[in-house]
N, C-alpha and C. Protein backbone atom coordinates (compact mmCIF):
# COMPACT_ATOMS: atom_id res chain seq x y z
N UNK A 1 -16.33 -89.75 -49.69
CA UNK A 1 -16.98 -90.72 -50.54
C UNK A 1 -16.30 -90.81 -51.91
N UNK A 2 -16.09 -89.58 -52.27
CA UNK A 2 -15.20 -89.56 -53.85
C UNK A 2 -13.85 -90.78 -53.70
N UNK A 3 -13.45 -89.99 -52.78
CA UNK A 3 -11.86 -90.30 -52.82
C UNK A 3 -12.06 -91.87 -52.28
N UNK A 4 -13.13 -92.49 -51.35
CA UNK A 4 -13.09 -94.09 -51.18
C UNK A 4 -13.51 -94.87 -52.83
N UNK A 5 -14.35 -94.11 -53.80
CA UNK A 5 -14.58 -94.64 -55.10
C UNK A 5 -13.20 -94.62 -56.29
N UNK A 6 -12.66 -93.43 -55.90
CA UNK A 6 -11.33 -93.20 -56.95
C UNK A 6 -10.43 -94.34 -56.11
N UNK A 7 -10.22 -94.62 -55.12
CA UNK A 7 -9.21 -95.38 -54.51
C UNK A 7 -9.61 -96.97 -55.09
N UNK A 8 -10.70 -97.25 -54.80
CA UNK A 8 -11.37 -98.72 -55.18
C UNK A 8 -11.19 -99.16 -56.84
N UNK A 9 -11.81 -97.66 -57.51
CA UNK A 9 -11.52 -98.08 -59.03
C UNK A 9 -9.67 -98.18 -59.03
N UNK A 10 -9.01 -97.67 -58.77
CA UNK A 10 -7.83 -97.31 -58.92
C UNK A 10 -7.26 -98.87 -58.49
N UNK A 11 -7.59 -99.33 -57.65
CA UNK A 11 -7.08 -100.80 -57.00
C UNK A 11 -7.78 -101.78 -58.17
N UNK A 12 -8.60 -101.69 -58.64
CA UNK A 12 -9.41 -102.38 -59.70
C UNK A 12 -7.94 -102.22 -60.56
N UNK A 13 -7.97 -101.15 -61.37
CA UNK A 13 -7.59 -101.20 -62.49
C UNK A 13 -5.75 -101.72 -62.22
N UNK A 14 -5.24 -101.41 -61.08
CA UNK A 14 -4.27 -102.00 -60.86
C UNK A 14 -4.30 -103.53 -61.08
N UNK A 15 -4.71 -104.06 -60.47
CA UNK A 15 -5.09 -105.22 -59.71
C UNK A 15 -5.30 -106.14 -61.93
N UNK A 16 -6.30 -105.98 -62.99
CA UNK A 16 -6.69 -105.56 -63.64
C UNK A 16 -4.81 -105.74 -64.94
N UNK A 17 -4.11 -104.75 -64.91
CA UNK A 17 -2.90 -104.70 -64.95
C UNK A 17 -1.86 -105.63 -64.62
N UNK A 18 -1.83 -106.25 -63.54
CA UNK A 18 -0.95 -106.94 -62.57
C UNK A 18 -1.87 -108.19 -63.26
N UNK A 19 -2.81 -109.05 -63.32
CA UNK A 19 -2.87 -110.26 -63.84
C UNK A 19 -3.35 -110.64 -64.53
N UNK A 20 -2.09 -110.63 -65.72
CA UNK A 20 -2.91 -111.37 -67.18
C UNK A 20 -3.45 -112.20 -66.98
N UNK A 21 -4.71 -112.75 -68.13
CA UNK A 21 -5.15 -113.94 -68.26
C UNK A 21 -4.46 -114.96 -68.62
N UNK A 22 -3.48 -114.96 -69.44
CA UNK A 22 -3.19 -115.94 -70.12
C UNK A 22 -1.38 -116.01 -70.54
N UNK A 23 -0.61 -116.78 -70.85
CA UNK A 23 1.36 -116.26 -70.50
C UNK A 23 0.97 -115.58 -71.66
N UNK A 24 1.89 -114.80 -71.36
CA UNK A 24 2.55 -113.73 -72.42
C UNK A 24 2.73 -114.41 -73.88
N UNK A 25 2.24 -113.62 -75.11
CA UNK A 25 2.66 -114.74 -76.32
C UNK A 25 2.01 -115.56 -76.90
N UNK A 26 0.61 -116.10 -75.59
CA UNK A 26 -0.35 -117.17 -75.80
C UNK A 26 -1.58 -116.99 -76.23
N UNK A 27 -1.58 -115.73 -76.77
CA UNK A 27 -2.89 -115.44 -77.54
C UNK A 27 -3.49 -116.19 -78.50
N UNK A 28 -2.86 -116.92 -79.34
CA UNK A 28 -3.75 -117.78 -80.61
C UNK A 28 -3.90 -119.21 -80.18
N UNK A 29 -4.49 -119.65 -79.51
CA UNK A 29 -4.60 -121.05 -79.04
C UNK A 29 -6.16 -121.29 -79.99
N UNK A 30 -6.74 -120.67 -80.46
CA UNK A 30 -7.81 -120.89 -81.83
C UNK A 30 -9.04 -121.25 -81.57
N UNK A 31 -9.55 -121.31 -80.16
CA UNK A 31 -10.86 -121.44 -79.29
C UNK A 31 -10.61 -121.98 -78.32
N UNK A 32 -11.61 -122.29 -77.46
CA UNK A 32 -11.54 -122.66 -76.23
C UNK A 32 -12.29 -123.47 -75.98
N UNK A 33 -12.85 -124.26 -75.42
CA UNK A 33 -13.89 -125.32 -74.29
C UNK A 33 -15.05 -124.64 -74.80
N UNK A 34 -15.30 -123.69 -74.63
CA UNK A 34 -17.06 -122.49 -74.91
C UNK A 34 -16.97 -122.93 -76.66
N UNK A 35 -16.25 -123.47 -77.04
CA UNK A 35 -16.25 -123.31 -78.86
C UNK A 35 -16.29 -124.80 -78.90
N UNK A 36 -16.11 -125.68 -77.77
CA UNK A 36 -16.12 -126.98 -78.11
C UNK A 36 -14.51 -127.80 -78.49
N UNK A 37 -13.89 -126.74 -78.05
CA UNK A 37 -12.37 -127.23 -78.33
C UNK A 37 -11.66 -127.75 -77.15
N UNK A 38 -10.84 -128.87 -76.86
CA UNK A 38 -10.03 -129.55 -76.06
C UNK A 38 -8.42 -129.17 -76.17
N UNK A 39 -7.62 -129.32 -75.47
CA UNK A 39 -6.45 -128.92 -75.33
C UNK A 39 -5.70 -130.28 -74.77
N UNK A 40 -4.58 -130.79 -75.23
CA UNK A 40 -4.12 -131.93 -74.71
C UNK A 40 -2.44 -132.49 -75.57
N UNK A 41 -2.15 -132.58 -74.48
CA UNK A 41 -0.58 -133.25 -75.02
C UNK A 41 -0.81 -134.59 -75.85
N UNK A 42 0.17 -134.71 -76.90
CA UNK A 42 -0.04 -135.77 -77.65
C UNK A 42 0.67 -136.95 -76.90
N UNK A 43 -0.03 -138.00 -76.68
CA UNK A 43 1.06 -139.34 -76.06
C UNK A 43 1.03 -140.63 -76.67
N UNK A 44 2.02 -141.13 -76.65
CA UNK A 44 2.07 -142.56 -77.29
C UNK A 44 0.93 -142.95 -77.94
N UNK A 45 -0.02 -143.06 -77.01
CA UNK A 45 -1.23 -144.26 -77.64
C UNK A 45 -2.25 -143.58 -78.13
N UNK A 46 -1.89 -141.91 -78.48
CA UNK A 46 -2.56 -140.98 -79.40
C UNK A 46 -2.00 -141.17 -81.06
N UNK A 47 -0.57 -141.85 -80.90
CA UNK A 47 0.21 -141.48 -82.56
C UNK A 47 -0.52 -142.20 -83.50
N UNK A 48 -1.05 -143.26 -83.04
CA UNK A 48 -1.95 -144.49 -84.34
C UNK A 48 -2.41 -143.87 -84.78
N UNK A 49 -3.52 -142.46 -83.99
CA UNK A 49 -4.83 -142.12 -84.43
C UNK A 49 -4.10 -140.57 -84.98
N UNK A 50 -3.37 -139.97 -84.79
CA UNK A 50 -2.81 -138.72 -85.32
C UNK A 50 -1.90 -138.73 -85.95
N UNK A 51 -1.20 -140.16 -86.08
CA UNK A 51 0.15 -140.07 -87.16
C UNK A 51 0.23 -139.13 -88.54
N UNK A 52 -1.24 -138.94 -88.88
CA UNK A 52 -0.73 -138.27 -90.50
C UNK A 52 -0.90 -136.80 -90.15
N UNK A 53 -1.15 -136.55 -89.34
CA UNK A 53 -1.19 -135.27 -89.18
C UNK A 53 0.37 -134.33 -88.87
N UNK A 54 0.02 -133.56 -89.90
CA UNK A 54 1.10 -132.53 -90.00
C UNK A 54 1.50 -132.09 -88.46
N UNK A 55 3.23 -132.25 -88.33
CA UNK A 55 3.34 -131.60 -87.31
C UNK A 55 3.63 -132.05 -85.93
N UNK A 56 3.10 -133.56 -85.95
CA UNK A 56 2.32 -134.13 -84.60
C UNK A 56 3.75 -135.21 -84.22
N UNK A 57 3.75 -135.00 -82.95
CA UNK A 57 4.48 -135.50 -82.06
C UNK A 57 4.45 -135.93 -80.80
N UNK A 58 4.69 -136.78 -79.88
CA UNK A 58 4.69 -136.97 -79.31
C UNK A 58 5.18 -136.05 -78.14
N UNK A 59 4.53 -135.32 -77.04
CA UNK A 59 4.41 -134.16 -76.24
C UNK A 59 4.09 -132.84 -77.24
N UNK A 60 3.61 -133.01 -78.03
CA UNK A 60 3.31 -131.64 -79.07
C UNK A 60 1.77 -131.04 -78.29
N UNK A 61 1.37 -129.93 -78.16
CA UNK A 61 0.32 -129.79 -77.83
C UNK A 61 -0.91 -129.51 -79.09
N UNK A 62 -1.81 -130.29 -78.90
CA UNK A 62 -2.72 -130.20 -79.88
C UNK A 62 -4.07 -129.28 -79.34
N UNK A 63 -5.15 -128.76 -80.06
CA UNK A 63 -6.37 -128.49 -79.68
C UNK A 63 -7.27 -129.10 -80.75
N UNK A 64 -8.29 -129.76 -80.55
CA UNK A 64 -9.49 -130.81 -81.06
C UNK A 64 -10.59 -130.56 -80.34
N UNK A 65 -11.33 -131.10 -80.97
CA UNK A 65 -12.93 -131.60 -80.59
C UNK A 65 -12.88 -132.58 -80.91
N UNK A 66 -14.03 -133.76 -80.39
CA UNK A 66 -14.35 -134.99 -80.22
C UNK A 66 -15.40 -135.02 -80.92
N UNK A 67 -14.83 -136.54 -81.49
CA UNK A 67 -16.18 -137.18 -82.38
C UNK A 67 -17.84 -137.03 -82.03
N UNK A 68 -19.08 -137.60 -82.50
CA UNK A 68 -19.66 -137.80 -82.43
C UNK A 68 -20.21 -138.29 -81.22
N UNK A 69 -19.29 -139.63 -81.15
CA UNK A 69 -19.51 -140.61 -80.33
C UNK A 69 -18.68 -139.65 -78.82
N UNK A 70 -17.88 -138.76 -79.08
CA UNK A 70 -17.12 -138.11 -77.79
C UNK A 70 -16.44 -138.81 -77.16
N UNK A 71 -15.75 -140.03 -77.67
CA UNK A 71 -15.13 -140.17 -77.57
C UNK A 71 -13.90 -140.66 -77.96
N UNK A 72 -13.47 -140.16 -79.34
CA UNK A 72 -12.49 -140.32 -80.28
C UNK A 72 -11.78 -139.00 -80.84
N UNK A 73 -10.98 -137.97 -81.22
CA UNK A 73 -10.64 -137.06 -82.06
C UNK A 73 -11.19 -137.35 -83.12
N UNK A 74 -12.34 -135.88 -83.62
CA UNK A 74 -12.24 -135.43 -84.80
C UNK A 74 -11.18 -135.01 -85.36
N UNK A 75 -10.92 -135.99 -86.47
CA UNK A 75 -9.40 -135.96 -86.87
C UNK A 75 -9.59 -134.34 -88.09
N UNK A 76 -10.16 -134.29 -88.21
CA UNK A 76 -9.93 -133.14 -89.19
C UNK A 76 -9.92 -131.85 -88.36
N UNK A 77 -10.54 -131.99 -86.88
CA UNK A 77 -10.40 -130.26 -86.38
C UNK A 77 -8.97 -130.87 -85.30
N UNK A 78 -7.98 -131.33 -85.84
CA UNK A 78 -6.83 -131.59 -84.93
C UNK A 78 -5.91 -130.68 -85.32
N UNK A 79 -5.08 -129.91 -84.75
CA UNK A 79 -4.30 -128.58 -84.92
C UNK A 79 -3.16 -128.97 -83.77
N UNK A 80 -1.50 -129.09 -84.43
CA UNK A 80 -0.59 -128.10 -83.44
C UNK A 80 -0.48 -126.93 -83.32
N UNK A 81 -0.60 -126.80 -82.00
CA UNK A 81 -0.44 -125.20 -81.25
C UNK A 81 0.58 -125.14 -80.43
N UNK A 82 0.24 -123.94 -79.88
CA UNK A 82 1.50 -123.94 -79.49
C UNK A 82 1.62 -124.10 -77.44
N UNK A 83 2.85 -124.86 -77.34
CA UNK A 83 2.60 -125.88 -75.94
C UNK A 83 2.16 -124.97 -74.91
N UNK A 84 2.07 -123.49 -74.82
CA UNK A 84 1.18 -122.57 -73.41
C UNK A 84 -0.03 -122.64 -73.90
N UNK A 85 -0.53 -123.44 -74.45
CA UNK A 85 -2.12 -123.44 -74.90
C UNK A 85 -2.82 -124.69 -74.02
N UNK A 86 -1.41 -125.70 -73.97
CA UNK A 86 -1.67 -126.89 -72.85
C UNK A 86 -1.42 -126.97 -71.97
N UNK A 87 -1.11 -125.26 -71.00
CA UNK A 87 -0.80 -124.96 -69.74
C UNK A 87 -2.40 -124.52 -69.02
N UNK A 88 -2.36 -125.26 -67.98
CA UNK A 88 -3.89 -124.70 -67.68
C UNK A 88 -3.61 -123.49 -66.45
């Protein structure tokens, strides 16, 4: 019985080891979906509405939340990050 529990935790913690959550490097992406944050490549018919924003480019990856209405960028919580943040 021991040795089937040490074997199981032991495969856990391997297992645990062997697959990060997230690529290597990609730790600061600055919240997530649970915080109300979106993740999304910038494209063409995004630049009207993000042009002044520092940074912003076309394929740049951004993270935002949505207006009020949900369906526009809150332009003030718009952030470049960095592009494994827009890897799902």
């Amino acid at each position: 019985m021991n040795r089937n529990l040490f074997l199981l935790y032991l495969i856990i913690a391997l297992a645990l080891v062997a697959c990060p959550d997230k690529e290597e490097g990609c730790d600061d992406c600055g919240g997530t979906i649970l915080d109300g944050y979106y993740f999304d490549e910038v494209t063409t018919e995004d630049i009207a509405e993000l042009g002044e924003i520092e940074g912003i480019e076309i394929g740049a990856c951004i993270r935002y939340k949505l207006d009020l209405g949900g369906t526009n960028f809150n332009i003030e919580s718009v952030k470049v990050v960095d592009d494994c943040c827009c890897v799902e």
